[in-house]
PDB file of N, CA and C in Angstrom:
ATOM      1  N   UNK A   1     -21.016   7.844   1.224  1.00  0.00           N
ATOM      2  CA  UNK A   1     -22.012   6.792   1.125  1.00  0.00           C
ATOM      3  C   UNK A   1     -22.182   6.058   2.453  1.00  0.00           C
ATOM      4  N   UNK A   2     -20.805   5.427   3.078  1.00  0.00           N
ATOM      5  CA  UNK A   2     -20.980   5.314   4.529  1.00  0.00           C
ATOM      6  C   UNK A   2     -21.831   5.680   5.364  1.00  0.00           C
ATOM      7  N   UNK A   3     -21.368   7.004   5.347  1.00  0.00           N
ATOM      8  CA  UNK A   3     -21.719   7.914   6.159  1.00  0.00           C
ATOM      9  C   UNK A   3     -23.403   7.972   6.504  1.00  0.00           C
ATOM     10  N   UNK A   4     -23.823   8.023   5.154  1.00  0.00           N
ATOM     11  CA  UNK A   4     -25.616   7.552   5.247  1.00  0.00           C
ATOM     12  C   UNK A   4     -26.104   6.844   5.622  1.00  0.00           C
ATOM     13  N   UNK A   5     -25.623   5.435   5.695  1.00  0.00           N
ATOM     14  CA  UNK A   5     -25.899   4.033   6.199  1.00  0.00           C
ATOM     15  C   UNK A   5     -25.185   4.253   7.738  1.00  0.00           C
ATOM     16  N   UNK A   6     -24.737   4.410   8.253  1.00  0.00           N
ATOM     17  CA  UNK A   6     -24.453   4.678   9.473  1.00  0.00           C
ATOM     18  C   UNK A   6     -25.267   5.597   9.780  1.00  0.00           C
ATOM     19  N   UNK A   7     -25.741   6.702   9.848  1.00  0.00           N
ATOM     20  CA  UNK A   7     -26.894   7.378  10.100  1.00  0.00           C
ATOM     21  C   UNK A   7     -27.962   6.548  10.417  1.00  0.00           C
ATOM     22  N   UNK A   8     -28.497   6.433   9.061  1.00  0.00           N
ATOM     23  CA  UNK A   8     -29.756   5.786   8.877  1.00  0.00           C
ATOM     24  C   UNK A   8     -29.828   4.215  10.174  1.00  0.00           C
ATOM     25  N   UNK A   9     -28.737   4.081  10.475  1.00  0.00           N
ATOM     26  CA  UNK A   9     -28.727   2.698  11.083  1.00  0.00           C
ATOM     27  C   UNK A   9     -29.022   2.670  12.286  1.00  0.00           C
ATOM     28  N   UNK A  10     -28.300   3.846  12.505  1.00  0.00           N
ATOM     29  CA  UNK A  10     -28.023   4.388  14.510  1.00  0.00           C
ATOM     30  C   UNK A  10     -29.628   4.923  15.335  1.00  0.00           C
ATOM     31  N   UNK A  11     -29.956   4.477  16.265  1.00  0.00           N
ATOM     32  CA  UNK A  11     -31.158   4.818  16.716  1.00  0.00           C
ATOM     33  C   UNK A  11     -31.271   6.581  16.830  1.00  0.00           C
ATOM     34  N   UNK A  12     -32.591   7.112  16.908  1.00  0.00           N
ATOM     35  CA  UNK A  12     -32.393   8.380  17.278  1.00  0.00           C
ATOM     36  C   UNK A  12     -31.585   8.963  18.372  1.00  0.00           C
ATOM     37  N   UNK A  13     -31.323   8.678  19.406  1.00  0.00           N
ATOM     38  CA  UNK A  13     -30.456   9.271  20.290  1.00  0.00           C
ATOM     39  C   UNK A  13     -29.284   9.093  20.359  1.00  0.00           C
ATOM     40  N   UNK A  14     -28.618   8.031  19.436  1.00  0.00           N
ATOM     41  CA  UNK A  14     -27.039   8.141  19.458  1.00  0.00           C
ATOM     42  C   UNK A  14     -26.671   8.842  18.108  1.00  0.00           C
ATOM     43  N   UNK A  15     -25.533   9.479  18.847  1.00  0.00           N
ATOM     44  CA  UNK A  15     -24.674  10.382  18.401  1.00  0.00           C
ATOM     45  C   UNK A  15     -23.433   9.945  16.931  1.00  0.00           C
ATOM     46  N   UNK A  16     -23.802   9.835  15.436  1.00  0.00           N
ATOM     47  CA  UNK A  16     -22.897   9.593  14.663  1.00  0.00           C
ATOM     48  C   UNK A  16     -21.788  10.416  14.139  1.00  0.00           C
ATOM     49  N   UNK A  17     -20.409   9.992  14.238  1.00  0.00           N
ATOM     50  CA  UNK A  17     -19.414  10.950  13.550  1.00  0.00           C
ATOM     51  C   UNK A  17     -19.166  10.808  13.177  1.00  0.00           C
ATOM     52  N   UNK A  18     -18.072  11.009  11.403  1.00  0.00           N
ATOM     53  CA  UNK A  18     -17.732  10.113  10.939  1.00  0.00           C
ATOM     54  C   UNK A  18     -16.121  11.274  10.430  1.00  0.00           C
ATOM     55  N   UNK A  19     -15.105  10.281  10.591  1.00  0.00           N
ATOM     56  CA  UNK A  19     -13.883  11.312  10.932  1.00  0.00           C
ATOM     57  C   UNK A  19     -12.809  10.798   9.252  1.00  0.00           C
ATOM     58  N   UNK A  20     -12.142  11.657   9.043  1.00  0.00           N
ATOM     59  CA  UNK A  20     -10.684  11.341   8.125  1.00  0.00           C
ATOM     60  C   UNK A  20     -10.009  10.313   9.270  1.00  0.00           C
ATOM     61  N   UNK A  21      -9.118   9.793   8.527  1.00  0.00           N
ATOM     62  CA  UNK A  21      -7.683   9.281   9.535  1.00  0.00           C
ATOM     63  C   UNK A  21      -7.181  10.493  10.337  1.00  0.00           C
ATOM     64  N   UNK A  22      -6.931  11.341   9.614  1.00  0.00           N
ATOM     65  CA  UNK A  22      -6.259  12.386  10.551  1.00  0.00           C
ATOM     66  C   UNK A  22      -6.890  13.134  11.293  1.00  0.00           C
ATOM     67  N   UNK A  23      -8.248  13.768  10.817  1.00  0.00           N
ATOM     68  CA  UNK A  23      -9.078  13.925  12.068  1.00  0.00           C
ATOM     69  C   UNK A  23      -9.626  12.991  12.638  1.00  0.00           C
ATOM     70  N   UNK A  24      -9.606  11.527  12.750  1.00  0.00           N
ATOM     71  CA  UNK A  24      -9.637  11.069  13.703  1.00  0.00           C
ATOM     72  C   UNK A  24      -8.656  10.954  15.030  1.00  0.00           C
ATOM     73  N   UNK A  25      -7.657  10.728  14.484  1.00  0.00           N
ATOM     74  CA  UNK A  25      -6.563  10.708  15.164  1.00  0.00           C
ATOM     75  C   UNK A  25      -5.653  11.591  15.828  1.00  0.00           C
ATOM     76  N   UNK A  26      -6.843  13.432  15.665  1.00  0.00           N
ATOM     77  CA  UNK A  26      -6.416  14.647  15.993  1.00  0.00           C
ATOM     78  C   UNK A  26      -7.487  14.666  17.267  1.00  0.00           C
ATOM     79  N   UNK A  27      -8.761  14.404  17.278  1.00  0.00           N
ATOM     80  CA  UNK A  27     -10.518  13.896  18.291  1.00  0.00           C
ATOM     81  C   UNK A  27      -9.560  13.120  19.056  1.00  0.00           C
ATOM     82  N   UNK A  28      -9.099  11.923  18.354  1.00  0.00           N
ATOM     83  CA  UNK A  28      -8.803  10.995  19.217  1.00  0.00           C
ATOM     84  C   UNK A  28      -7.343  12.043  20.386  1.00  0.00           C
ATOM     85  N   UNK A  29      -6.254  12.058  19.678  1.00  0.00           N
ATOM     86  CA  UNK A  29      -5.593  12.932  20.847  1.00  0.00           C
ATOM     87  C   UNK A  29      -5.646  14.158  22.019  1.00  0.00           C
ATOM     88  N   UNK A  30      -6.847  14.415  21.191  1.00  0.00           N
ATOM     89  CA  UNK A  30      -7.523  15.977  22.342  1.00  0.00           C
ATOM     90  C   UNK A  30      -8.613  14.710  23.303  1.00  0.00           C
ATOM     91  N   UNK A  31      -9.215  14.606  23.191  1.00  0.00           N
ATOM     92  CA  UNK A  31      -9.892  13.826  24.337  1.00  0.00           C
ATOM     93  C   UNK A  31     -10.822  12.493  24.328  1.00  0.00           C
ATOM     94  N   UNK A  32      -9.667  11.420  23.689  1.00  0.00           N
ATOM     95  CA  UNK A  32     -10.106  10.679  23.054  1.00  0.00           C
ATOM     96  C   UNK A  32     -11.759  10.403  23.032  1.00  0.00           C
ATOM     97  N   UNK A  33     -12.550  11.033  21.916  1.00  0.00           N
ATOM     98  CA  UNK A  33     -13.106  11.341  21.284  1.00  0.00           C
ATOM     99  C   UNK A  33     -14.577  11.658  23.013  1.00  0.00           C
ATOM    100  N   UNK A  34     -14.383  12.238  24.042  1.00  0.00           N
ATOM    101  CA  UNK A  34     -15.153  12.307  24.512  1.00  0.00           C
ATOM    102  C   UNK A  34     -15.455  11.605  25.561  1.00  0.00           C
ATOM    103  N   UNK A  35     -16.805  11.534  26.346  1.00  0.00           N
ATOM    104  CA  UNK A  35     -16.764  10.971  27.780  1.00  0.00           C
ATOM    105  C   UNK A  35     -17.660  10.332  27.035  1.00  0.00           C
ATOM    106  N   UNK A  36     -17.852   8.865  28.225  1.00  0.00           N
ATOM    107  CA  UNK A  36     -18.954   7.874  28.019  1.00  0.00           C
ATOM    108  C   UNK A  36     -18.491   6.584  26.840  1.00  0.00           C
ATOM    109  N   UNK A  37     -19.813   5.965  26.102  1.00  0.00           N
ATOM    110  CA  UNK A  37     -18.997   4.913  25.697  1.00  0.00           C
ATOM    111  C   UNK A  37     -18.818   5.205  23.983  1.00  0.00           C
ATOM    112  N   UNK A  38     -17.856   4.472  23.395  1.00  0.00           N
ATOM    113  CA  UNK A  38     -17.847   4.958  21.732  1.00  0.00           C
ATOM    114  C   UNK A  38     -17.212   3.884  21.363  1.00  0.00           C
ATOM    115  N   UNK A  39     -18.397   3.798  19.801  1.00  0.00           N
ATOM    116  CA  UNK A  39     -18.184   2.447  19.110  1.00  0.00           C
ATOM    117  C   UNK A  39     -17.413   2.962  18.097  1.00  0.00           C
ATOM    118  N   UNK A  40     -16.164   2.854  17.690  1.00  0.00           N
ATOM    119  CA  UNK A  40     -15.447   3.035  16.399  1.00  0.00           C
ATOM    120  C   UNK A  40     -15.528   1.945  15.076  1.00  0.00           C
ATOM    121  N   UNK A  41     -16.121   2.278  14.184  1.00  0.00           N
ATOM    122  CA  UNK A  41     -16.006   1.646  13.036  1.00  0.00           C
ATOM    123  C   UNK A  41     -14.838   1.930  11.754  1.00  0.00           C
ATOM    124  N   UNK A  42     -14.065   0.768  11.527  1.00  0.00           N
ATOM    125  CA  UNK A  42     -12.833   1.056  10.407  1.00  0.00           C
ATOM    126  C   UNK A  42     -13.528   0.424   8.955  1.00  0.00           C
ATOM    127  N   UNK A  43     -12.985   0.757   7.783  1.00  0.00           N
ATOM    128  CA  UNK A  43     -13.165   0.236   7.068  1.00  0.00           C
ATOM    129  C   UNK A  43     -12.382  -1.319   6.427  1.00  0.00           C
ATOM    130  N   UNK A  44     -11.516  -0.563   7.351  1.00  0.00           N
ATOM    131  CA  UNK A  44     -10.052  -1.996   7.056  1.00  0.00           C
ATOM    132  C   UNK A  44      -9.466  -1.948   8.044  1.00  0.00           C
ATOM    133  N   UNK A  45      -8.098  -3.180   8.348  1.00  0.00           N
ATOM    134  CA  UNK A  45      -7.211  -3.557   8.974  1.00  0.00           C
ATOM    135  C   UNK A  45      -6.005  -2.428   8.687  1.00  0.00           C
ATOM    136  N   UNK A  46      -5.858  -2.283   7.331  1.00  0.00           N
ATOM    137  CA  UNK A  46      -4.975  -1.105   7.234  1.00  0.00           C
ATOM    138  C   UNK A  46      -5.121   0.239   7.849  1.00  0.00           C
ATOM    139  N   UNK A  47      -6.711   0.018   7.786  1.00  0.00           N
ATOM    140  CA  UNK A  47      -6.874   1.912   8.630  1.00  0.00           C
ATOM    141  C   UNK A  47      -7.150   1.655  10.562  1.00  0.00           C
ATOM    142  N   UNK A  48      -7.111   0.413  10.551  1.00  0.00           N
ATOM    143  CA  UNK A  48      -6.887   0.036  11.510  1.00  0.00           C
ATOM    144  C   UNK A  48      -5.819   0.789  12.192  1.00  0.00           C
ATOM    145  N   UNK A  49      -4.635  -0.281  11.814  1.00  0.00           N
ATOM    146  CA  UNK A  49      -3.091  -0.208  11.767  1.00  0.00           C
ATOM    147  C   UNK A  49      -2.269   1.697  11.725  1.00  0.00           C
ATOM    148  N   UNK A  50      -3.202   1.999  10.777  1.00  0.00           N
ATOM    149  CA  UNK A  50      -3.036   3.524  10.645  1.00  0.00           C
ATOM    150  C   UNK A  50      -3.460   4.538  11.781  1.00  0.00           C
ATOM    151  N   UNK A  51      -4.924   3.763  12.606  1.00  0.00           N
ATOM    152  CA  UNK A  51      -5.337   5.072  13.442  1.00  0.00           C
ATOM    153  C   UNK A  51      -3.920   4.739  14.737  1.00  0.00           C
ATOM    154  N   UNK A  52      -3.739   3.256  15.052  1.00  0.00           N
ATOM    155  CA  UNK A  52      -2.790   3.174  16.010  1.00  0.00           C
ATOM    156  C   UNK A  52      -0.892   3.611  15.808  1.00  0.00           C
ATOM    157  N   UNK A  53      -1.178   3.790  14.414  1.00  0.00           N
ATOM    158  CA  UNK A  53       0.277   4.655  14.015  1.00  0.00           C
ATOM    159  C   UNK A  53      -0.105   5.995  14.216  1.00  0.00           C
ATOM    160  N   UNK A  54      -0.916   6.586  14.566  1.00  0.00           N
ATOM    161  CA  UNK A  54      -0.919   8.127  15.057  1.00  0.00           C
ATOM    162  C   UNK A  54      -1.584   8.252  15.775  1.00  0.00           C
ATOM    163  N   UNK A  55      -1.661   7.392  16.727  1.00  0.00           N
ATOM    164  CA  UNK A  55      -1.562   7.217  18.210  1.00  0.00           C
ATOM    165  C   UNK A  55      -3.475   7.211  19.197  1.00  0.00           C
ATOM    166  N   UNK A  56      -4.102   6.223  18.397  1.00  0.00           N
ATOM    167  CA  UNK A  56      -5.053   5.333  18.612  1.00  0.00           C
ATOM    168  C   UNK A  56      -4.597   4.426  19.803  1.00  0.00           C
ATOM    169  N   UNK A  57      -4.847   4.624  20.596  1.00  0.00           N
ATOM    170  CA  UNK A  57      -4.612   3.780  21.943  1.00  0.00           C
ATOM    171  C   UNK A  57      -5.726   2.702  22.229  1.00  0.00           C
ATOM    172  N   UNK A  58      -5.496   1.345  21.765  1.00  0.00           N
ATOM    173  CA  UNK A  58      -6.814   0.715  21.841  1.00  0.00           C
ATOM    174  C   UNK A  58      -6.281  -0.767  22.702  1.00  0.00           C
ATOM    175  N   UNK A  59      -6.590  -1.512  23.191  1.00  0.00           N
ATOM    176  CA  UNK A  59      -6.047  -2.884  23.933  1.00  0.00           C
ATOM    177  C   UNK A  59      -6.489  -3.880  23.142  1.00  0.00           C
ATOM    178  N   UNK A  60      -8.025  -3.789  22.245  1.00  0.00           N
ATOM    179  CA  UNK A  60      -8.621  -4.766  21.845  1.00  0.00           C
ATOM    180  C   UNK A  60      -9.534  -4.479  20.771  1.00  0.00           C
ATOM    181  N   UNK A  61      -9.461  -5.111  19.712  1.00  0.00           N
ATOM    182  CA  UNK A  61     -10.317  -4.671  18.393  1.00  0.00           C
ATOM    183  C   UNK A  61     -11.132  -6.345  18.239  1.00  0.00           C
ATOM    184  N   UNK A  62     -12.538  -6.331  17.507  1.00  0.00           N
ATOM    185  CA  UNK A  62     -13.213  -7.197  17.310  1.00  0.00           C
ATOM    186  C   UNK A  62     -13.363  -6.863  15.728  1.00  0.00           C
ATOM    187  N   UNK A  63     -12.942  -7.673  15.082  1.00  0.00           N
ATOM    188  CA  UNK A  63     -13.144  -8.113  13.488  1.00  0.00           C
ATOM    189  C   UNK A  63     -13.825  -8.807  12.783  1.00  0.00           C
ATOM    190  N   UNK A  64     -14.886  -7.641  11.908  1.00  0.00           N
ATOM    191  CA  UNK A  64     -15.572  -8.889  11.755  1.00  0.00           C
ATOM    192  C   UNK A  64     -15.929  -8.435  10.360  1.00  0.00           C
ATOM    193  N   UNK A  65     -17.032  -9.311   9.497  1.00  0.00           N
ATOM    194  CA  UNK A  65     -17.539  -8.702   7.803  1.00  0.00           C
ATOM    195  C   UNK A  65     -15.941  -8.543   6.924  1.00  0.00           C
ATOM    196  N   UNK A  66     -15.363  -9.108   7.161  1.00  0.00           N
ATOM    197  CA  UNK A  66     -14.196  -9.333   6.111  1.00  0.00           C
ATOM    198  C   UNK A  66     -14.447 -10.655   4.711  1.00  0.00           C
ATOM    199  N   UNK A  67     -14.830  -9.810   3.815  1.00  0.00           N
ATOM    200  CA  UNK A  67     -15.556 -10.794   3.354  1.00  0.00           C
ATOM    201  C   UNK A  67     -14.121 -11.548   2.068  1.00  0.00           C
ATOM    202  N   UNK A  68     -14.835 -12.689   0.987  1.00  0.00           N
ATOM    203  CA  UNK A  68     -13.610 -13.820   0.888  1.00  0.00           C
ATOM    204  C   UNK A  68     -13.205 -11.715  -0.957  1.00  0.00           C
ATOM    205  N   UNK A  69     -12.440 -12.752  -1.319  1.00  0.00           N
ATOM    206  CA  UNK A  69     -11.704 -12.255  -2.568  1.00  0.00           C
ATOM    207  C   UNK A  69     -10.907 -12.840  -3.340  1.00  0.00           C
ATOM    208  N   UNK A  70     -10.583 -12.517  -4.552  1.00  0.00           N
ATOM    209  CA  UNK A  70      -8.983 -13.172  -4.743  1.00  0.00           C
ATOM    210  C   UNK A  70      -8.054 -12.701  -4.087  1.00  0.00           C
ATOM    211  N   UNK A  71      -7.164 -13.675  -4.172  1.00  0.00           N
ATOM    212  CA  UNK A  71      -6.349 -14.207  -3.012  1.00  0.00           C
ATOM    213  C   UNK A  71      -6.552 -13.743  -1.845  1.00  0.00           C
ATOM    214  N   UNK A  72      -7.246 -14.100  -0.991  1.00  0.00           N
ATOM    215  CA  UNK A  72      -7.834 -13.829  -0.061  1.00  0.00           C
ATOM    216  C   UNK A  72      -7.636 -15.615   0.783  1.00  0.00           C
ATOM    217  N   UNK A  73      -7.745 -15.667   1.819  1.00  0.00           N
ATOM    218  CA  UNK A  73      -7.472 -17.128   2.456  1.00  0.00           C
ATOM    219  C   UNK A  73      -8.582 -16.970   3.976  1.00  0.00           C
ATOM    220  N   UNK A  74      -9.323 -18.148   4.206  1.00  0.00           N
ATOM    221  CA  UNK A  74     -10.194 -17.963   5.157  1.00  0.00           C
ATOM    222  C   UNK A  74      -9.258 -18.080   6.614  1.00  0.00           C
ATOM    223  N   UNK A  75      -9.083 -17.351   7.104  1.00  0.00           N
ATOM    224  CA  UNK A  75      -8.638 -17.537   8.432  1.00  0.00           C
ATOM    225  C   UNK A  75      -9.582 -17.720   9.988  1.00  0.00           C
ATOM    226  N   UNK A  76     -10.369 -17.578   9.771  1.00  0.00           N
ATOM    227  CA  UNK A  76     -11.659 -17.851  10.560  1.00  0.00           C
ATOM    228  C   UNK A  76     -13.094 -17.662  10.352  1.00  0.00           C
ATOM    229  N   UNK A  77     -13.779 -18.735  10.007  1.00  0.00           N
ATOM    230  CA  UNK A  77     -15.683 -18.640   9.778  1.00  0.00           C
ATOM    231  C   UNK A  77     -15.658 -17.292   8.085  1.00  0.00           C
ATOM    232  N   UNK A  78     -16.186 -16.263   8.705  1.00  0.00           N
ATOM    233  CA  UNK A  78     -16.531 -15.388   7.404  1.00  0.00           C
ATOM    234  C   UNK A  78     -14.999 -14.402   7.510  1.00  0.00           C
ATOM    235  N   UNK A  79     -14.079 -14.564   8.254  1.00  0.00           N
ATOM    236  CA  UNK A  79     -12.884 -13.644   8.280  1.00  0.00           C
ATOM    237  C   UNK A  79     -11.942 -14.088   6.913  1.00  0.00           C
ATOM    238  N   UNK A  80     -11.105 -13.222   6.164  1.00  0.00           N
ATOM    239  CA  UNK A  80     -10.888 -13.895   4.943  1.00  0.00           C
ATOM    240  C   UNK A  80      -9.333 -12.499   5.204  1.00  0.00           C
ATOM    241  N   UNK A  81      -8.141 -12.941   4.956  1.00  0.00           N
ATOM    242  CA  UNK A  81      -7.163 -11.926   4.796  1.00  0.00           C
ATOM    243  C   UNK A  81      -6.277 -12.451   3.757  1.00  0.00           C
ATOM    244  N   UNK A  82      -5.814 -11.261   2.970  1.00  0.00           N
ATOM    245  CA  UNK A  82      -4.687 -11.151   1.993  1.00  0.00           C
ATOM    246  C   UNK A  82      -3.263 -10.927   2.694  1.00  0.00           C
ATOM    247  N   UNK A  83      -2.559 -10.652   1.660  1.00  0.00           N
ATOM    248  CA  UNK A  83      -1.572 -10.961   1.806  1.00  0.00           C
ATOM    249  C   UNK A  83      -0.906  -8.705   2.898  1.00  0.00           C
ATOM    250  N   UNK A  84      -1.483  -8.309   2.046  1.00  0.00           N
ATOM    251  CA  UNK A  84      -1.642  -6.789   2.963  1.00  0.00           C
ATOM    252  C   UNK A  84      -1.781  -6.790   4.205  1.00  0.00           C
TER     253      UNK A  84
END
């Protein structure tokens, strides 16, 4: 379902992929994912946490659309985290 909305979103000339954890994190070790620039989208903090446990080399992530829930606690503007 993603996968469509990311399509549909991306202008005609950029390039969409859309990977497993593990094939991401197999792209990512052969050449991290290519030359030039690349926007990675996660679905969560956990798969976050996951691409850099199999060896996602990143310095800096921007978080954002975390929306509220139960038990959920606002930690900044629309950012909202559980206890996970």
């Amino acid at each position: 379902f993603m996968k469509n909305i990311y399509l549909m979103a991306a202008p005609p000339n950029i390039k969409v992929d859309c990977f497993s954890n593990q094939s991401f994190a197999a792209a990512w070790k052969e050449n991290q994912l290519g030359d030039g620039n690349v926007l990675v989208l996660f679905p969560s903090l956990a798969a976050i946490q996951e691409a850099v446990q199999q060896g996602f080399d990143v310095a800096d992530i921007q978080v954002g659309g975390l929306g509220g829930g139960p038990n959920r606690k606002a930690v900044f503007q629309n950012i909202t985290l559980d206890e996970k």
